[in-house]
N, C-alpha and C. Protein backbone atom coordinates (compact mmCIF):
# COMPACT_ATOMS: atom_id res chain seq x y z
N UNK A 1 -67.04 96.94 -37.42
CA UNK A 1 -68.08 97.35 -38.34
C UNK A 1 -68.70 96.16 -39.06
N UNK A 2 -69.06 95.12 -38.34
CA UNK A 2 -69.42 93.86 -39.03
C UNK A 2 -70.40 94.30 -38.87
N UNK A 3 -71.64 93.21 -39.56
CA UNK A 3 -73.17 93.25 -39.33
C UNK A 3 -74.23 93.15 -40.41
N UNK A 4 -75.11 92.47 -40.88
CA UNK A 4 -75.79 92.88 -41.45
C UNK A 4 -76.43 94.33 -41.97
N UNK A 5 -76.55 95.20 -41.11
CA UNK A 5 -76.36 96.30 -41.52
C UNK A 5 -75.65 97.78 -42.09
N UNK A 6 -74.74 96.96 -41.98
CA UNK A 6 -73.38 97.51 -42.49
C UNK A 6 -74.01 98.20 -43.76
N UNK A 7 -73.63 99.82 -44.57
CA UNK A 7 -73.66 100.10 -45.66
C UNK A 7 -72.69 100.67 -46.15
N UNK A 8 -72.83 100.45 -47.45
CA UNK A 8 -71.68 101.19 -48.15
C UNK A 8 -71.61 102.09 -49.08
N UNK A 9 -71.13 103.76 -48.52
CA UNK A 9 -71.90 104.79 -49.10
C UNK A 9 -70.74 105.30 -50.45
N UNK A 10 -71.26 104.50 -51.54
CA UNK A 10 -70.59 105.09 -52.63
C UNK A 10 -70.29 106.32 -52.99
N UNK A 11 -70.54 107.25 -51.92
CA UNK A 11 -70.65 108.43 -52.88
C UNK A 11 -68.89 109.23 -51.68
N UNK A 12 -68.48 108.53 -51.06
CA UNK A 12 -67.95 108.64 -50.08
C UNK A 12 -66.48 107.63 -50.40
N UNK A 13 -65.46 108.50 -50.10
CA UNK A 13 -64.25 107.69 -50.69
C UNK A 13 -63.52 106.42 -49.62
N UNK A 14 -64.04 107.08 -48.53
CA UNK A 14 -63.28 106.20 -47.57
C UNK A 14 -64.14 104.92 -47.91
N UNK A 15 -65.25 104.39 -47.95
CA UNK A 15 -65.76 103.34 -48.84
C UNK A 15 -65.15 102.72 -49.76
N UNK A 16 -64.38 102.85 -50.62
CA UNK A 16 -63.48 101.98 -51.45
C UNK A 16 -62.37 101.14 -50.34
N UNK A 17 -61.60 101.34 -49.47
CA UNK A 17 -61.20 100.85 -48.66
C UNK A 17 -61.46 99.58 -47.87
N UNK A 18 -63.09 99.26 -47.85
CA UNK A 18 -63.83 98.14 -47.35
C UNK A 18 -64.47 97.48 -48.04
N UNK A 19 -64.34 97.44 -49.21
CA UNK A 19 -64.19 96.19 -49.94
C UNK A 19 -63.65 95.28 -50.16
N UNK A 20 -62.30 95.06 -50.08
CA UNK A 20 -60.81 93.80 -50.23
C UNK A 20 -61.74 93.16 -49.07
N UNK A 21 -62.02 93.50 -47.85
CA UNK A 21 -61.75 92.81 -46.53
C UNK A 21 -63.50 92.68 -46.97
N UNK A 22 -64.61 92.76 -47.51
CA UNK A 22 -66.40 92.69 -46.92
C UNK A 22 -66.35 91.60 -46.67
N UNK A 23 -65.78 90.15 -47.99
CA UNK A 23 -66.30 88.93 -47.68
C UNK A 23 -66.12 88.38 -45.98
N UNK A 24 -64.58 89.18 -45.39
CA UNK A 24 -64.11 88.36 -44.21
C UNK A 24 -65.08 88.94 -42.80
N UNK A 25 -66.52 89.69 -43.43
CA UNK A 25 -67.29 90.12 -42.30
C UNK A 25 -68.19 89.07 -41.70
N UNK A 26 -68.58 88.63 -40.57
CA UNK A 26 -69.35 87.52 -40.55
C UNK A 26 -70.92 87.95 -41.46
N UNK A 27 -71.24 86.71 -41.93
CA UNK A 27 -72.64 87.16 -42.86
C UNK A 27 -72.79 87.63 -44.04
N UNK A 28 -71.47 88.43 -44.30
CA UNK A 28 -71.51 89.46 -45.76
C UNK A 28 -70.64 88.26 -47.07
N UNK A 29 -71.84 87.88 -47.74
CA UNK A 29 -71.96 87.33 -49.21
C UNK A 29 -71.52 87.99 -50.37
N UNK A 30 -72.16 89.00 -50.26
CA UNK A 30 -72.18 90.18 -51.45
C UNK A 30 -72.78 91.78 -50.68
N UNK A 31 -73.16 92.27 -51.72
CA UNK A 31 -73.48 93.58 -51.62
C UNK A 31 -75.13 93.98 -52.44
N UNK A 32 -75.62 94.66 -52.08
CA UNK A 32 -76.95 94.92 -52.71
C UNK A 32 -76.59 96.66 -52.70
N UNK A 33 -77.18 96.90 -54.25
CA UNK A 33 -77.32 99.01 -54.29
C UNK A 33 -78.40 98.78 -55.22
N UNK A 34 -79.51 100.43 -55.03
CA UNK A 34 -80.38 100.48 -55.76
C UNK A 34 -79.92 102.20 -56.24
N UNK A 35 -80.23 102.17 -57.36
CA UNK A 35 -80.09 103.39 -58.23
C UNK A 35 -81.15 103.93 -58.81
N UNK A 36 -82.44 104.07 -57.72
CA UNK A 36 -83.51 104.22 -57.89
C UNK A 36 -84.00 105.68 -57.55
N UNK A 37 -83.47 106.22 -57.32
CA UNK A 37 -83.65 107.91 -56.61
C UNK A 37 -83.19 108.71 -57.42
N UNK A 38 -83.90 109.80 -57.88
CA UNK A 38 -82.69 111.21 -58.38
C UNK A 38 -81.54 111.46 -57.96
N UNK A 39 -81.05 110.97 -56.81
CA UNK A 39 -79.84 111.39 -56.02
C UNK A 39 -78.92 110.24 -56.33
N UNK A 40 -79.71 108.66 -56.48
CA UNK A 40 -78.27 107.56 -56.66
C UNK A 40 -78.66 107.55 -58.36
N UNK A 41 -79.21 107.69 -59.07
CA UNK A 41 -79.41 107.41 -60.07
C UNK A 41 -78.31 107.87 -61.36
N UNK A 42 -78.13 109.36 -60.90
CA UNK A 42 -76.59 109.88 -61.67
C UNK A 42 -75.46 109.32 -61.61
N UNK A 43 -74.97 108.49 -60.38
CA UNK A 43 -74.07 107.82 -59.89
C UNK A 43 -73.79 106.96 -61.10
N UNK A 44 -74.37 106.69 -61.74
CA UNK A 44 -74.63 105.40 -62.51
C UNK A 44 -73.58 106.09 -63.65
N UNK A 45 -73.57 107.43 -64.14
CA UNK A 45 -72.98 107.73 -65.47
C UNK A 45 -71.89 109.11 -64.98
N UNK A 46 -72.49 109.74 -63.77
CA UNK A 46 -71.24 110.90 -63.40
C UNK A 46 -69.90 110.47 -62.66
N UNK A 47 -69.25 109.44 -62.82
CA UNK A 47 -68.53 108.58 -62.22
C UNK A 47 -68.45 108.13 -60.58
N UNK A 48 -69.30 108.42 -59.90
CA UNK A 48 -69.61 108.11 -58.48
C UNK A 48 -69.29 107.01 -58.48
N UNK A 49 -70.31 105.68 -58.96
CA UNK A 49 -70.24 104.16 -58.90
C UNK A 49 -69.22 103.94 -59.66
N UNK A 50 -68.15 104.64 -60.23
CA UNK A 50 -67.21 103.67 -61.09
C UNK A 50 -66.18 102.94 -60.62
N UNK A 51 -66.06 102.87 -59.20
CA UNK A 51 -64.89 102.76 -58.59
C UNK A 51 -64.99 101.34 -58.21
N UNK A 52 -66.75 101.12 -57.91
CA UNK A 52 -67.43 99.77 -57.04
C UNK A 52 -67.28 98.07 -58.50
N UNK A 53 -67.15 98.92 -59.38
CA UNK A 53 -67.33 97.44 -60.35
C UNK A 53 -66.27 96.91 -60.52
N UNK A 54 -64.83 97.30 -60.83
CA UNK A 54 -63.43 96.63 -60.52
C UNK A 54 -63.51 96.22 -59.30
N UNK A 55 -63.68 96.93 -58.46
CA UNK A 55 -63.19 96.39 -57.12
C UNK A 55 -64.03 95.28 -56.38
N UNK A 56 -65.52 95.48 -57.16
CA UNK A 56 -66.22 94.12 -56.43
C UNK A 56 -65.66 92.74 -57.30
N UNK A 57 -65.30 93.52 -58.13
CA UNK A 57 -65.01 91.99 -59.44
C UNK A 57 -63.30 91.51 -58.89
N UNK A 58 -62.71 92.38 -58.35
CA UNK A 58 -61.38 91.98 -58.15
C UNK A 58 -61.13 91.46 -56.58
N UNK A 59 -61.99 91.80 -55.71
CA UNK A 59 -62.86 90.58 -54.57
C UNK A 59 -63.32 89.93 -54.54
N UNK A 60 -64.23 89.37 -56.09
CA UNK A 60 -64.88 87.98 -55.92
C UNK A 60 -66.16 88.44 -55.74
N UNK A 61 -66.86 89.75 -55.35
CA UNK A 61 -68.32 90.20 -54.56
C UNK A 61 -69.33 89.93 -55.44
N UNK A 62 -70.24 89.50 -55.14
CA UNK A 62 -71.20 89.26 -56.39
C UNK A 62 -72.08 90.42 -55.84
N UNK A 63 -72.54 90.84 -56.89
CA UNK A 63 -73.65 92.45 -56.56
C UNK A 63 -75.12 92.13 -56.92
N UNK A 64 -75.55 92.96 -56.43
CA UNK A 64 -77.54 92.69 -56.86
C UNK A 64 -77.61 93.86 -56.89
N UNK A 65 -78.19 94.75 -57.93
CA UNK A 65 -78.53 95.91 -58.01
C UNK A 65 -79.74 96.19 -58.30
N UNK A 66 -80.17 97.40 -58.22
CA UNK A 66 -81.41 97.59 -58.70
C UNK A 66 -81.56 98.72 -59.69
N UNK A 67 -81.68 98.73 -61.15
CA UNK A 67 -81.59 99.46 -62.10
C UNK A 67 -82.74 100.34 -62.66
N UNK A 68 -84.13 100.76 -62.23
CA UNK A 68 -85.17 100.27 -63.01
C UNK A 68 -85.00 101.07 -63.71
N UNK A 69 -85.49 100.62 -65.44
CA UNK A 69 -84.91 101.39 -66.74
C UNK A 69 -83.80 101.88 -67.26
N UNK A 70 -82.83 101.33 -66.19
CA UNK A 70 -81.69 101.63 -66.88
C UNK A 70 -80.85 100.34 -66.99
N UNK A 71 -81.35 98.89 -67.84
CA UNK A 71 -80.58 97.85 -68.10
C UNK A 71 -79.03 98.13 -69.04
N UNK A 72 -79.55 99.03 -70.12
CA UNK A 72 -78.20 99.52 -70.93
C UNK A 72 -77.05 99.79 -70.24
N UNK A 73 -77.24 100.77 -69.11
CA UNK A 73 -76.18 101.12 -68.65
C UNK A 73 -75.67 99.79 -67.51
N UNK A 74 -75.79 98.83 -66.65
CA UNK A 74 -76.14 97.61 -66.45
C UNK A 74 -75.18 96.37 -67.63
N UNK A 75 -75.66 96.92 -68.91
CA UNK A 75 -75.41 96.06 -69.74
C UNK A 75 -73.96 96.32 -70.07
N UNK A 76 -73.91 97.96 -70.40
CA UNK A 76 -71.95 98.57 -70.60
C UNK A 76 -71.36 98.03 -68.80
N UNK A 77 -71.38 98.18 -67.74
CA UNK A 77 -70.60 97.71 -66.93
C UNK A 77 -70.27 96.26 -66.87
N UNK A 78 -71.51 95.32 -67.28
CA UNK A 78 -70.95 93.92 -67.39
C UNK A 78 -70.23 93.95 -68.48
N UNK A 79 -70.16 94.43 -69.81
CA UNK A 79 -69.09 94.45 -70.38
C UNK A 79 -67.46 94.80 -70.28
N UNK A 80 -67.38 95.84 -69.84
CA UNK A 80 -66.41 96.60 -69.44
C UNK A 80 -65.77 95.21 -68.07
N UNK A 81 -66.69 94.42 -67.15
CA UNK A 81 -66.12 93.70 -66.34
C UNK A 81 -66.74 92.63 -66.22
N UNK A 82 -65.92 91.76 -66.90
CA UNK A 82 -66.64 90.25 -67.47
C UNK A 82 -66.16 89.48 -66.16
N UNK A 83 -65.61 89.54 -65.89
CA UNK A 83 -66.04 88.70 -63.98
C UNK A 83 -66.44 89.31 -63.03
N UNK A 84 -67.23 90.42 -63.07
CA UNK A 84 -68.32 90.71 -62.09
C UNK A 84 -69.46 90.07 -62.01
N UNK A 85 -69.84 90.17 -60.90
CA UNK A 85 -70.72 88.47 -60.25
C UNK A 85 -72.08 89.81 -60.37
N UNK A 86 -72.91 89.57 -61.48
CA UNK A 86 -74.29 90.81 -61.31
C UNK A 86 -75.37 89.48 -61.24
């Protein structure tokens, strides 16, 4: 399952599992999510995404997200995880 196209569907548990190992994929740096839809956008506060910010921070993953209008909530997860790479 290497590849640049590889995704990772947060909303889906077996997904927590492939994180420890992303960096050792050829190509994979980090991770990119956008929380731009009615559908990923709840993720953000109904605990869907809560699983992805320890675990990218306790891999080293640096993340790029895409928030629009929602920096606050953005702002409580870098708190909550002061070595996550945002």
């Amino acid at each position: 399952m290497a590849g640049a196209g590889l995704r990772l569907a947060l909303e889906r548990p077996e997904s927590r599992a492939l994180v420890a190992g992303w960096k050792q994929q050829p190509g994979m740096i980090g991770m990119r999510f956008t929380f731009h839809t009615d559908l990923q956008r709840p993720w953000l506060t109904d605990g869907t995404a809560d699983w992805l910010w320890p675990a990218a921070e306790r891999a080293g993953i640096p993340l790029m997200v895409l928030l629009p209008c929602l920096l606050d909530v953005l702002d409580r997860i870098a708190a909550r995880h002061p070595d996550l790479k945002l």
